[in-house]
Structures are given as C-alpha cells and as structure tokens.
C-alpha atoms as a PDB file:
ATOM      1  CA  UNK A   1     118.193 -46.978   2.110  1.00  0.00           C
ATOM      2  CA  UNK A   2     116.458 -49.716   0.343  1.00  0.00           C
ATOM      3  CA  UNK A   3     116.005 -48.958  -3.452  1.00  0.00           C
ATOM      4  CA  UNK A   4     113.310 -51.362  -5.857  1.00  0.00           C
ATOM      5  CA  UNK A   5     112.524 -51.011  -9.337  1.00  0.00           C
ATOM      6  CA  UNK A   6     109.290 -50.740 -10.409  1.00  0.00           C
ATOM      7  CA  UNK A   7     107.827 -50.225 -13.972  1.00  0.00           C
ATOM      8  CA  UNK A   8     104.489 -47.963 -14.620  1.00  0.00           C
ATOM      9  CA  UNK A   9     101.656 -49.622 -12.412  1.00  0.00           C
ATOM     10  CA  UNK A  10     103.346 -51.865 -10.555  1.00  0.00           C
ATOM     11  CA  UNK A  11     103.583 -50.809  -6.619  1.00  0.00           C
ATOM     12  CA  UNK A  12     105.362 -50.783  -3.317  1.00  0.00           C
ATOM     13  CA  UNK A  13     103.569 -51.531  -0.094  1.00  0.00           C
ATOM     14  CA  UNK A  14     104.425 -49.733   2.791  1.00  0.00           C
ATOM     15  CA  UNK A  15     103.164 -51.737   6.075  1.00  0.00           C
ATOM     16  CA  UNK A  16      99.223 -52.793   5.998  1.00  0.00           C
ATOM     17  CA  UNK A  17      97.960 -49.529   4.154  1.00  0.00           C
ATOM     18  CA  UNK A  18     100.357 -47.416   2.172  1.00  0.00           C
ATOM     19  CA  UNK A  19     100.577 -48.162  -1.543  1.00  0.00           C
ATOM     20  CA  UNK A  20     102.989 -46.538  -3.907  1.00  0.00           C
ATOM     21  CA  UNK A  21     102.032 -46.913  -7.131  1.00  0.00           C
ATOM     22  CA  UNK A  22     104.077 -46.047 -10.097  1.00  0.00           C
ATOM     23  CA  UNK A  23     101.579 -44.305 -12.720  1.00  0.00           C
ATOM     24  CA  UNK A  24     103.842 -43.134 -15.579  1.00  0.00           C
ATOM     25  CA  UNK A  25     107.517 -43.117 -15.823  1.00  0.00           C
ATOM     26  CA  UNK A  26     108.755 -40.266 -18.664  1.00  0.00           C
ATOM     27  CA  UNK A  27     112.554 -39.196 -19.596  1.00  0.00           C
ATOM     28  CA  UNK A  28     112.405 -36.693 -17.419  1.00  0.00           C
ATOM     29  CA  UNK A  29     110.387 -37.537 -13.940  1.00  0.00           C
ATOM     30  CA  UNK A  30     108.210 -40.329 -12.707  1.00  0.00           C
ATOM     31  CA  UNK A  31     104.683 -39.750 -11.383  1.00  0.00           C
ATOM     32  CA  UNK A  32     103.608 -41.669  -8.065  1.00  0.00           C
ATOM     33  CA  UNK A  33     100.234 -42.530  -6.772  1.00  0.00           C
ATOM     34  CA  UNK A  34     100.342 -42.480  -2.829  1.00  0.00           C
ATOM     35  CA  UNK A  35      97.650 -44.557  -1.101  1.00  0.00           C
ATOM     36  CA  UNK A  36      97.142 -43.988   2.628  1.00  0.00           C
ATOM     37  CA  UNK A  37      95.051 -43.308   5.386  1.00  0.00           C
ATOM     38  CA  UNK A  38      93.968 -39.644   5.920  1.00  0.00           C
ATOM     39  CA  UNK A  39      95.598 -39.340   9.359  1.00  0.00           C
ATOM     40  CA  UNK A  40      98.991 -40.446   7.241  1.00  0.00           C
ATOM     41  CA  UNK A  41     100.542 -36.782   6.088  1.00  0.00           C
ATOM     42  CA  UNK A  42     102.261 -37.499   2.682  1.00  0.00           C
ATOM     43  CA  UNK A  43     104.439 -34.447   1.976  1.00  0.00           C
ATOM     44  CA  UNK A  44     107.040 -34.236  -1.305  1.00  0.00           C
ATOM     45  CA  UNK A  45     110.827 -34.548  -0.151  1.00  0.00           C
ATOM     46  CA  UNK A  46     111.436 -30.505  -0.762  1.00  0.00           C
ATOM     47  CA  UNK A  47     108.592 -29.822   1.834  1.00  0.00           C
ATOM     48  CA  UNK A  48     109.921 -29.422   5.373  1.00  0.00           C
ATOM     49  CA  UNK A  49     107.974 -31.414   7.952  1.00  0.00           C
ATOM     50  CA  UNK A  50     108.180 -28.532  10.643  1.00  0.00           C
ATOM     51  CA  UNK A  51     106.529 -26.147   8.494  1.00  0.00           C
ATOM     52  CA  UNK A  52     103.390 -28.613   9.144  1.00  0.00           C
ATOM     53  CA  UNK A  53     103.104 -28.057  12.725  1.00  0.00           C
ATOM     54  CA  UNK A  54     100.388 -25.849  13.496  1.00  0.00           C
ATOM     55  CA  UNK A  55      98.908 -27.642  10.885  1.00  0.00           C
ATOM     56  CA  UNK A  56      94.997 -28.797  11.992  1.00  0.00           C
ATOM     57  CA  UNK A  57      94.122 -32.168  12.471  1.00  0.00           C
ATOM     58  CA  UNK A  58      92.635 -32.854   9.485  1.00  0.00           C
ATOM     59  CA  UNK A  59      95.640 -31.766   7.383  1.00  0.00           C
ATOM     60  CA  UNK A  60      95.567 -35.364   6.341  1.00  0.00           C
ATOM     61  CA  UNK A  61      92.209 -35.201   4.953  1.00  0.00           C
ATOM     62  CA  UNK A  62      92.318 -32.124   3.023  1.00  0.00           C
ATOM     63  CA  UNK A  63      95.797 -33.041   1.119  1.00  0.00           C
ATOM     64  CA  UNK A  64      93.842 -36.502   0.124  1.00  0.00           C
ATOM     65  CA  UNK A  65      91.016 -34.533  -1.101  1.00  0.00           C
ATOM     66  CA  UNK A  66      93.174 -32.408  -3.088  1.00  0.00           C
ATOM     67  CA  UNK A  67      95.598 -35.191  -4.577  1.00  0.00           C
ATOM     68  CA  UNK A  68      91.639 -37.203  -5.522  1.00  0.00           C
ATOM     69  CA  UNK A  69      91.118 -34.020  -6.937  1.00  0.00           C
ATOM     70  CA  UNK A  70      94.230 -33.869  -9.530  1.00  0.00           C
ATOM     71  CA  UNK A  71      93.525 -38.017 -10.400  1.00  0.00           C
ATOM     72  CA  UNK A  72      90.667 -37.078 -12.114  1.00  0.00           C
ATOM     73  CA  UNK A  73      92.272 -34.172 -13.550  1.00  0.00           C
ATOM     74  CA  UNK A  74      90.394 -31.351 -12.353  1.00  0.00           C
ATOM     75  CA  UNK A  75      91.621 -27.730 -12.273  1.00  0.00           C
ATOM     76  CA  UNK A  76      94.879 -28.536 -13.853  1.00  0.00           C
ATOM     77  CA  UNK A  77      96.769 -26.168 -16.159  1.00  0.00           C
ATOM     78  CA  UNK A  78      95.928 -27.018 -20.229  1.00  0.00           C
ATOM     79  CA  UNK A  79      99.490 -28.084 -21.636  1.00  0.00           C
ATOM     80  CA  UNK A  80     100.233 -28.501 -25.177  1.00  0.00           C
END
C-alpha cells in the first residue's frame, strides 16, 4: 500500500483522469473530492463491489450526478 500526505486542496492523481482532491481535513474525518470519468464506479470502502452487479450501465453517471449534486450543497441536512 502506498500512503502520501496531502493537506486540504492539494491532490493525488490516479493514471490520466482520476483526481483525489483533499477538500477539508477536520479532527475527526477528512472529506475527498473524487474526479473521474462516468464509466469509472467510485464506491466508499464499506460498500461491497458485488452488491453493484446488476447495476445498469450508467451507474457511473448517476453516482457523478449525485456527488455534483452534494458540491454545491443541495438537499443536504441543515446542521448546527
């Protein structure tokens, strides 16, 4: 396993077009940006890839759309 530091907004490439950005770094998590291609499927660690298969083709697409969706901060939960 190859492990890099990185500070908020500074990234990690991933061959010709995945970017990992790092967007804010608190005591308690960090939040990633994830950069790729729609036919790339980016899932989160605790999500088992063979649940996906069935998936349709566009799977790729609609998880971009909905990760777009929560950068600009719509339809989140207020939190105080």
């Amino acid at each position: 396993m190859l492990v890099l530091s990185r500070r908020e907004r500074e990234n990690i490439l991933l061959g010709d077009d995945i970017v990992i950005t790092v967007i804010k770094i608190t005591p308690d998590k960090v939040r990633l940006g994830v950069e790729a291609p729609p036919s790339v499927l980016v899932l989160r660690g605790e999500l088992d890839r063979r649940d996906t298969v069935g998936l349709p083709a566009n799977v790729g697409v609609s998880i971009q759309a909905h990760v777009e969706k929560h950068e600009r901060n719509e339809d989140l939960p207020a939190t105080d």
